[in-house]
PDB file of N, CA and C in Angstrom:
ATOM      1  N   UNK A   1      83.841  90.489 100.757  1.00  0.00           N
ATOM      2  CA  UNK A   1      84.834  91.243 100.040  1.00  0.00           C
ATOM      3  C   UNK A   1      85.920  90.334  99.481  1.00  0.00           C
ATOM      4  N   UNK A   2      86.528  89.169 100.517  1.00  0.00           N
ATOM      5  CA  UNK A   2      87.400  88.382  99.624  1.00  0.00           C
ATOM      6  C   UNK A   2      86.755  87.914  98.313  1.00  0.00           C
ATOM      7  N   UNK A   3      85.605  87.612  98.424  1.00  0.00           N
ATOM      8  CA  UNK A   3      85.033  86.439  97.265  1.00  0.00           C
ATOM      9  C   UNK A   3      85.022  87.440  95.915  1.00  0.00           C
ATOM     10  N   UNK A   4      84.724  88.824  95.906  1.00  0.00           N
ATOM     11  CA  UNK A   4      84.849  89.786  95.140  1.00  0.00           C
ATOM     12  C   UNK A   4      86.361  89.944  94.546  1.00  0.00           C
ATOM     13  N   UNK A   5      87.121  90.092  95.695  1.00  0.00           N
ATOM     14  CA  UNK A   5      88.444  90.367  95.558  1.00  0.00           C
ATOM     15  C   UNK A   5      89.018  88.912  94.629  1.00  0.00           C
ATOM     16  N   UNK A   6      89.030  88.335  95.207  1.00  0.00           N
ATOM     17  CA  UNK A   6      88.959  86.703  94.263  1.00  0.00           C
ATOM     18  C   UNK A   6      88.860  86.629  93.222  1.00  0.00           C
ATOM     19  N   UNK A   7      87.468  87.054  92.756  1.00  0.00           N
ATOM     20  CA  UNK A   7      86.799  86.866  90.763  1.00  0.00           C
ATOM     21  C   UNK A   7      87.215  87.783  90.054  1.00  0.00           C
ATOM     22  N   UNK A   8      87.647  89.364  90.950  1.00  0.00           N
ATOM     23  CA  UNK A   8      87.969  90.460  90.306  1.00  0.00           C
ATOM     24  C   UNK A   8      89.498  90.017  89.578  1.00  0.00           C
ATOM     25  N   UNK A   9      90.509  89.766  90.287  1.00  0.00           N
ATOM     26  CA  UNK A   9      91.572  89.667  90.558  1.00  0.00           C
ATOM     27  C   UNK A   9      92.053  88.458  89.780  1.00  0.00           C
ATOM     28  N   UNK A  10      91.110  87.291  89.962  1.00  0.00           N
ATOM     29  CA  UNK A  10      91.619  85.843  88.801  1.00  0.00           C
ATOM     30  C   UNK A  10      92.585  85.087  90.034  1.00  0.00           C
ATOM     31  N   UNK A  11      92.489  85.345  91.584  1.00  0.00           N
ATOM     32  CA  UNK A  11      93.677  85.281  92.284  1.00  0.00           C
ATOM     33  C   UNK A  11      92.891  84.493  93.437  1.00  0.00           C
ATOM     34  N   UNK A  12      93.469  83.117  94.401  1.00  0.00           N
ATOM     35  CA  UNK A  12      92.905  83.091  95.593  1.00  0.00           C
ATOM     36  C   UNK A  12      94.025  83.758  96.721  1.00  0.00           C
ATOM     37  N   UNK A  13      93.566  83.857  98.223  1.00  0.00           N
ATOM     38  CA  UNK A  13      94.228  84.400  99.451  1.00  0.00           C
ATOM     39  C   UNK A  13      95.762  83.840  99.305  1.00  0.00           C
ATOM     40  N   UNK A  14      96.642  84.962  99.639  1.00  0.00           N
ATOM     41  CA  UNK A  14      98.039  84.742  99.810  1.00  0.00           C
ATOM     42  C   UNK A  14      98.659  84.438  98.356  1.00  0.00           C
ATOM     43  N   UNK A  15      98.141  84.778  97.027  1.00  0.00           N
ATOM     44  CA  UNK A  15      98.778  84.471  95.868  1.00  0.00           C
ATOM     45  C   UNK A  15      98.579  86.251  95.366  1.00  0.00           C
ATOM     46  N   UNK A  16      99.711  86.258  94.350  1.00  0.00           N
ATOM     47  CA  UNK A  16      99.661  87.629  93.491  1.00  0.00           C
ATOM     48  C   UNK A  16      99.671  87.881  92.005  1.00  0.00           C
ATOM     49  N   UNK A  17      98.803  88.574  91.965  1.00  0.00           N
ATOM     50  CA  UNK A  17      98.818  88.172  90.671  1.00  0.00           C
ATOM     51  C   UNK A  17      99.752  88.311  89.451  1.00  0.00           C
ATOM     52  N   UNK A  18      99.438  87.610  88.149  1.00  0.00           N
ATOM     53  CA  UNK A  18     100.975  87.534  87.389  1.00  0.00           C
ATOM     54  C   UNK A  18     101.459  88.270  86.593  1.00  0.00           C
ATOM     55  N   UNK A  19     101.007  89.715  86.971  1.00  0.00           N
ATOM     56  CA  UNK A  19     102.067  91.030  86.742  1.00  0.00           C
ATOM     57  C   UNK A  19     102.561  91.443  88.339  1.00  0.00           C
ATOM     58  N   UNK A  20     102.397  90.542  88.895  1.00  0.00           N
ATOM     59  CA  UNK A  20     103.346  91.163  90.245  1.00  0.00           C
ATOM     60  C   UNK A  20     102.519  92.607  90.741  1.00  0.00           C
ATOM     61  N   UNK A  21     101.090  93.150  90.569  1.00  0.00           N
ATOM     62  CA  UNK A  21     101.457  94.082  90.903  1.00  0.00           C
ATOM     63  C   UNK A  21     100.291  93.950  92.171  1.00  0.00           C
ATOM     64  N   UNK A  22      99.601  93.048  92.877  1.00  0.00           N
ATOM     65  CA  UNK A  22      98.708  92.376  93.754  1.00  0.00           C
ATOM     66  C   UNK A  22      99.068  91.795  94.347  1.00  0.00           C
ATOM     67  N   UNK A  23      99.266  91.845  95.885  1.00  0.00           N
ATOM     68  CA  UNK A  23      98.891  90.554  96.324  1.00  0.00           C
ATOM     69  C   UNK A  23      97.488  90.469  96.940  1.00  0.00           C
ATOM     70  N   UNK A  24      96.845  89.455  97.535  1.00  0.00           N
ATOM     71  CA  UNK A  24      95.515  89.604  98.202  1.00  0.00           C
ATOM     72  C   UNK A  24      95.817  88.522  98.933  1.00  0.00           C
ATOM     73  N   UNK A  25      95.603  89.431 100.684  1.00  0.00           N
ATOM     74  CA  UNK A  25      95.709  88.814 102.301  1.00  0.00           C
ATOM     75  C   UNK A  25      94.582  89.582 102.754  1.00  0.00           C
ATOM     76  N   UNK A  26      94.516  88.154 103.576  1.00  0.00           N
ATOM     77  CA  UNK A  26      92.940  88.818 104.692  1.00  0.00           C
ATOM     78  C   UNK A  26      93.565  89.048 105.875  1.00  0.00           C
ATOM     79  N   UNK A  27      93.050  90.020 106.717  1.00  0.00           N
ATOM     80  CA  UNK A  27      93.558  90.346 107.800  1.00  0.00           C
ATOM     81  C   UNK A  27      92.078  91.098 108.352  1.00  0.00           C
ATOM     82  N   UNK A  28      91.568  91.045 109.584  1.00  0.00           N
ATOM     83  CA  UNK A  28      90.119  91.612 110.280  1.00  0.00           C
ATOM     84  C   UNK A  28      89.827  93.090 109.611  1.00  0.00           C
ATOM     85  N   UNK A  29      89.964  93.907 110.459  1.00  0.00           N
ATOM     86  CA  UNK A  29      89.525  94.972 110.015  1.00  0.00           C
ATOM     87  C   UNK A  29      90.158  96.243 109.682  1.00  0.00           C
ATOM     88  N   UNK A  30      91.431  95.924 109.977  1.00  0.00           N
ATOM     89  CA  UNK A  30      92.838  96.642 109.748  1.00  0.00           C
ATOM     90  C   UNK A  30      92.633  97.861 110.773  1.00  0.00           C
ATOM     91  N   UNK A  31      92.084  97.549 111.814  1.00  0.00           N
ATOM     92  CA  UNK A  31      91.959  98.426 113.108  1.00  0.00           C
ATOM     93  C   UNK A  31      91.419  99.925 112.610  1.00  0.00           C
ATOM     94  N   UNK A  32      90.595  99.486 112.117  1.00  0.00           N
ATOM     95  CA  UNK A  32      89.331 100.164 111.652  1.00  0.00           C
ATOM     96  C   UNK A  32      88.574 100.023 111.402  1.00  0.00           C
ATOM     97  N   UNK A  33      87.611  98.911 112.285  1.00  0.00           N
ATOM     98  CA  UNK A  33      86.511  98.138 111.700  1.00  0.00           C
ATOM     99  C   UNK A  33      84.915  98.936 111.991  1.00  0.00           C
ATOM    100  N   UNK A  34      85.519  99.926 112.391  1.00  0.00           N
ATOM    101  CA  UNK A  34      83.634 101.414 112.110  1.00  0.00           C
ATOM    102  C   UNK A  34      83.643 101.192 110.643  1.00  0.00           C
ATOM    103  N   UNK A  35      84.699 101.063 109.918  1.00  0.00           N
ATOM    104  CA  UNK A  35      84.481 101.579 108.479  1.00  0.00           C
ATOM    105  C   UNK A  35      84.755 100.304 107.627  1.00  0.00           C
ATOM    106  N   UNK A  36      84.664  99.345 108.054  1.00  0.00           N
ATOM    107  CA  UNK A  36      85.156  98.107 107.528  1.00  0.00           C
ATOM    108  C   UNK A  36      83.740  97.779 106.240  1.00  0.00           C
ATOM    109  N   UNK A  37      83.927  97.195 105.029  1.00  0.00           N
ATOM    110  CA  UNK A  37      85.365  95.989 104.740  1.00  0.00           C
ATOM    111  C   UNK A  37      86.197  97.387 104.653  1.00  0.00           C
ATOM    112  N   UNK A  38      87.777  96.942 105.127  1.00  0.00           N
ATOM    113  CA  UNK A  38      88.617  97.838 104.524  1.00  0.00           C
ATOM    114  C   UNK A  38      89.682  97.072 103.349  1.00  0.00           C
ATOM    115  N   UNK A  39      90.298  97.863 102.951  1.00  0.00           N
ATOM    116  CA  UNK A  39      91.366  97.136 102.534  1.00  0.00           C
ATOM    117  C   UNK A  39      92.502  97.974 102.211  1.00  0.00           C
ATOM    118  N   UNK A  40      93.833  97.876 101.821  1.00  0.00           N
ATOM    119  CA  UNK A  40      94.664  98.328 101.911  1.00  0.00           C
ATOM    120  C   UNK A  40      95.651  98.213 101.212  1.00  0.00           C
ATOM    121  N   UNK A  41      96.030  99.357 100.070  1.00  0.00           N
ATOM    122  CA  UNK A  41      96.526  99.694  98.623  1.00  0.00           C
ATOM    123  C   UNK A  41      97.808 100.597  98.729  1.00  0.00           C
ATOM    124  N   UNK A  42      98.990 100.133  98.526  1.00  0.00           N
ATOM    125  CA  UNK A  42     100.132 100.773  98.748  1.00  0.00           C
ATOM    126  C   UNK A  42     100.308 101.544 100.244  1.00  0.00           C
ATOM    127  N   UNK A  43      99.605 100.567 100.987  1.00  0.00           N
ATOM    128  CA  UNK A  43     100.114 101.376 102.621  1.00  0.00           C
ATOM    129  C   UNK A  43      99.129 101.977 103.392  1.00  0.00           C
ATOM    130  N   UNK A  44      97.989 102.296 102.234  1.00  0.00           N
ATOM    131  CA  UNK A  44      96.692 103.370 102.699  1.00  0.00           C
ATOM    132  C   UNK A  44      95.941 102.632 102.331  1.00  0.00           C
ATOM    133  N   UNK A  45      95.034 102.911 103.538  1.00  0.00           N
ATOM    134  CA  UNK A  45      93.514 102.002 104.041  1.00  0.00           C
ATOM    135  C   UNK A  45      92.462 102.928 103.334  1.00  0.00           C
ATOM    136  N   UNK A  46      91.426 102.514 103.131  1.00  0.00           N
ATOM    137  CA  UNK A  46      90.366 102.749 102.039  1.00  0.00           C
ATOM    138  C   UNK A  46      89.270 101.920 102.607  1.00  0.00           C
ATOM    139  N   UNK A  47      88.662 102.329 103.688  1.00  0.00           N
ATOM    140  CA  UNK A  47      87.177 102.133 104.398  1.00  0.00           C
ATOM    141  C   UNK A  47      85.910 101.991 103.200  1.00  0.00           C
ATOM    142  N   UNK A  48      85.118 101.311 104.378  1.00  0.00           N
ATOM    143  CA  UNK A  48      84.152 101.627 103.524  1.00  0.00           C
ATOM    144  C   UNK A  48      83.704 100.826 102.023  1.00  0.00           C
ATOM    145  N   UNK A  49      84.836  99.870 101.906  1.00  0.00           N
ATOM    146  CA  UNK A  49      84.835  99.356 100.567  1.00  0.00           C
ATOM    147  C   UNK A  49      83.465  98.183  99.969  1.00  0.00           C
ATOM    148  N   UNK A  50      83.246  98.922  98.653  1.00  0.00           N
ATOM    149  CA  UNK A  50      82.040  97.784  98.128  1.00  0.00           C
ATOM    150  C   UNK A  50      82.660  97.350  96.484  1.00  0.00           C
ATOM    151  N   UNK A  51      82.134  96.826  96.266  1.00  0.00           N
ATOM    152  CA  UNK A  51      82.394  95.787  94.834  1.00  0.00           C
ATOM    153  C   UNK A  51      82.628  96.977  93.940  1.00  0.00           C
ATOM    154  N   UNK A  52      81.942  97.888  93.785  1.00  0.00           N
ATOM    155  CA  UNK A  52      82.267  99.055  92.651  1.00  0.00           C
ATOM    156  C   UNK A  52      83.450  99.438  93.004  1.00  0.00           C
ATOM    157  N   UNK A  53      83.299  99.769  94.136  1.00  0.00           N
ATOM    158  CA  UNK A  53      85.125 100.816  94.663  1.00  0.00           C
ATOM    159  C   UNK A  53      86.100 100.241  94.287  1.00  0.00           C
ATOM    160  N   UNK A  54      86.112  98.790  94.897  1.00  0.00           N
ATOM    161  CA  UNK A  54      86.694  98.289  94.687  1.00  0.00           C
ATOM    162  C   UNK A  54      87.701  98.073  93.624  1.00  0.00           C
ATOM    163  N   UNK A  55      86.541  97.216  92.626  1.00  0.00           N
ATOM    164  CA  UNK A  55      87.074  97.729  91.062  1.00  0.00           C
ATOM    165  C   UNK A  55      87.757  98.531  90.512  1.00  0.00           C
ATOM    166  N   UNK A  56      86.921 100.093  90.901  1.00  0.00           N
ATOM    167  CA  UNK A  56      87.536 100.845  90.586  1.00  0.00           C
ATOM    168  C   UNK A  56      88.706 101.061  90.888  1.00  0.00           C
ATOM    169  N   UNK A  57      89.300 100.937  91.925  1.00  0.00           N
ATOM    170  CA  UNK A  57      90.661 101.224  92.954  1.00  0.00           C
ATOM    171  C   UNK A  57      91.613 100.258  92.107  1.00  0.00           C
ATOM    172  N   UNK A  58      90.762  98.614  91.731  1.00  0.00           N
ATOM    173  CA  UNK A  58      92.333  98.426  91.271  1.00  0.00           C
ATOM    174  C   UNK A  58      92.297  98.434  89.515  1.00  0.00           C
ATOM    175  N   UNK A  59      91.246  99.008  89.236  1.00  0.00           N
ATOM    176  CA  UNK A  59      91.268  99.839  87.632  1.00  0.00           C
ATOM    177  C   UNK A  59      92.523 101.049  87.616  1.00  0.00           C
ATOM    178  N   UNK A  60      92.452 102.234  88.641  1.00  0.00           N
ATOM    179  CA  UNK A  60      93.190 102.989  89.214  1.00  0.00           C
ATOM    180  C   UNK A  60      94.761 102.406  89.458  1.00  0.00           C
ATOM    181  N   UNK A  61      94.953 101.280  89.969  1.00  0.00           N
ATOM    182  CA  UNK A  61      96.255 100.625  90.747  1.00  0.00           C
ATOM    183  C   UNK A  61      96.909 100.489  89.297  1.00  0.00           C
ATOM    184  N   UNK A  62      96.074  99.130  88.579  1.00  0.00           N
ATOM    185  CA  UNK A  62      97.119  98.668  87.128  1.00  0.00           C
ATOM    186  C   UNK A  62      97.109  99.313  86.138  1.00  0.00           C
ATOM    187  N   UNK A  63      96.341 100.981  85.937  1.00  0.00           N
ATOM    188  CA  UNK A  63      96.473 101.522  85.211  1.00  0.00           C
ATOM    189  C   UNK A  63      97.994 102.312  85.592  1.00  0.00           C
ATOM    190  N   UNK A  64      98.154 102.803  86.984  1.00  0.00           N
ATOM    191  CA  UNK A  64      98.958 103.606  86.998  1.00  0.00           C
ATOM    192  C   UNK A  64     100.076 102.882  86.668  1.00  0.00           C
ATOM    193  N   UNK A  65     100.192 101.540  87.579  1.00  0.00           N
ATOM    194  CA  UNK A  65     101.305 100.822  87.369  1.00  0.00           C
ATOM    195  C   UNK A  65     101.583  99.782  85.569  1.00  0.00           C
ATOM    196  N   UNK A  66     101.261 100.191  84.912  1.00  0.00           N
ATOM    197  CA  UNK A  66     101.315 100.303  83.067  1.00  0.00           C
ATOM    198  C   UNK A  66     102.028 101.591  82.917  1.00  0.00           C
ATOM    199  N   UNK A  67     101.407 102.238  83.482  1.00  0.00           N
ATOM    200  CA  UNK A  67     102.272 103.514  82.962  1.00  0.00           C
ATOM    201  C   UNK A  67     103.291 103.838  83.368  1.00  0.00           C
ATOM    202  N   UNK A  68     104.031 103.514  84.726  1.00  0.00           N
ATOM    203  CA  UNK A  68     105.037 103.359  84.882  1.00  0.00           C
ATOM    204  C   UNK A  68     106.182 102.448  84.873  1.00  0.00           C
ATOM    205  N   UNK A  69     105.944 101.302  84.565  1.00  0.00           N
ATOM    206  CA  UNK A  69     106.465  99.933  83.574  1.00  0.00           C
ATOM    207  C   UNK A  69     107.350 100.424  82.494  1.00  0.00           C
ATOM    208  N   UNK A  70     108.551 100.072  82.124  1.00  0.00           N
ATOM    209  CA  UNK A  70     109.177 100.192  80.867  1.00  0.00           C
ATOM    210  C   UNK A  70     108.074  99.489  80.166  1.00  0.00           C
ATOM    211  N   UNK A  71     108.525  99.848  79.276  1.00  0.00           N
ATOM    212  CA  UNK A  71     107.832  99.599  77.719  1.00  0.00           C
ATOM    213  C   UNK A  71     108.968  98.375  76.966  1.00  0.00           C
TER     214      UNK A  71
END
């Protein structure tokens, strides 16, 4: 999941990316590892994660956060 998170993102571990609106940290299983990879998007954990979701989730993240950005 990092190595995904990585190519998706343009970003390596502990850097964010340069609209500020990412960061990407590894941490085990975020004490939920039945449902692991997890990862964890404004506070809420999201089990279960694969390369599509993924995507999608942060298609979802920088869309919303564009739209709430001044212009």
């Amino acid at each position: 999941m990092v190595r995904i998170a990585r190519e998706l993102l343009g970003i390596n571990l502990f850097q964010t990316t340069t609209d500020a609106a990412i960061r990407l940290d590894s941490e085990k299983c975020l004490g939920r590892c039945a449902s692991a990879p997890n990862v964890k998007i404004d506070g809420k954990l999201q089990g279960a994660m694969d390369e599509k979701r993924f995507g999608s989730l942060v298609g979802i993240l920088r869309r919303s956060r564009d739209r709430s950005s001044p212009s």
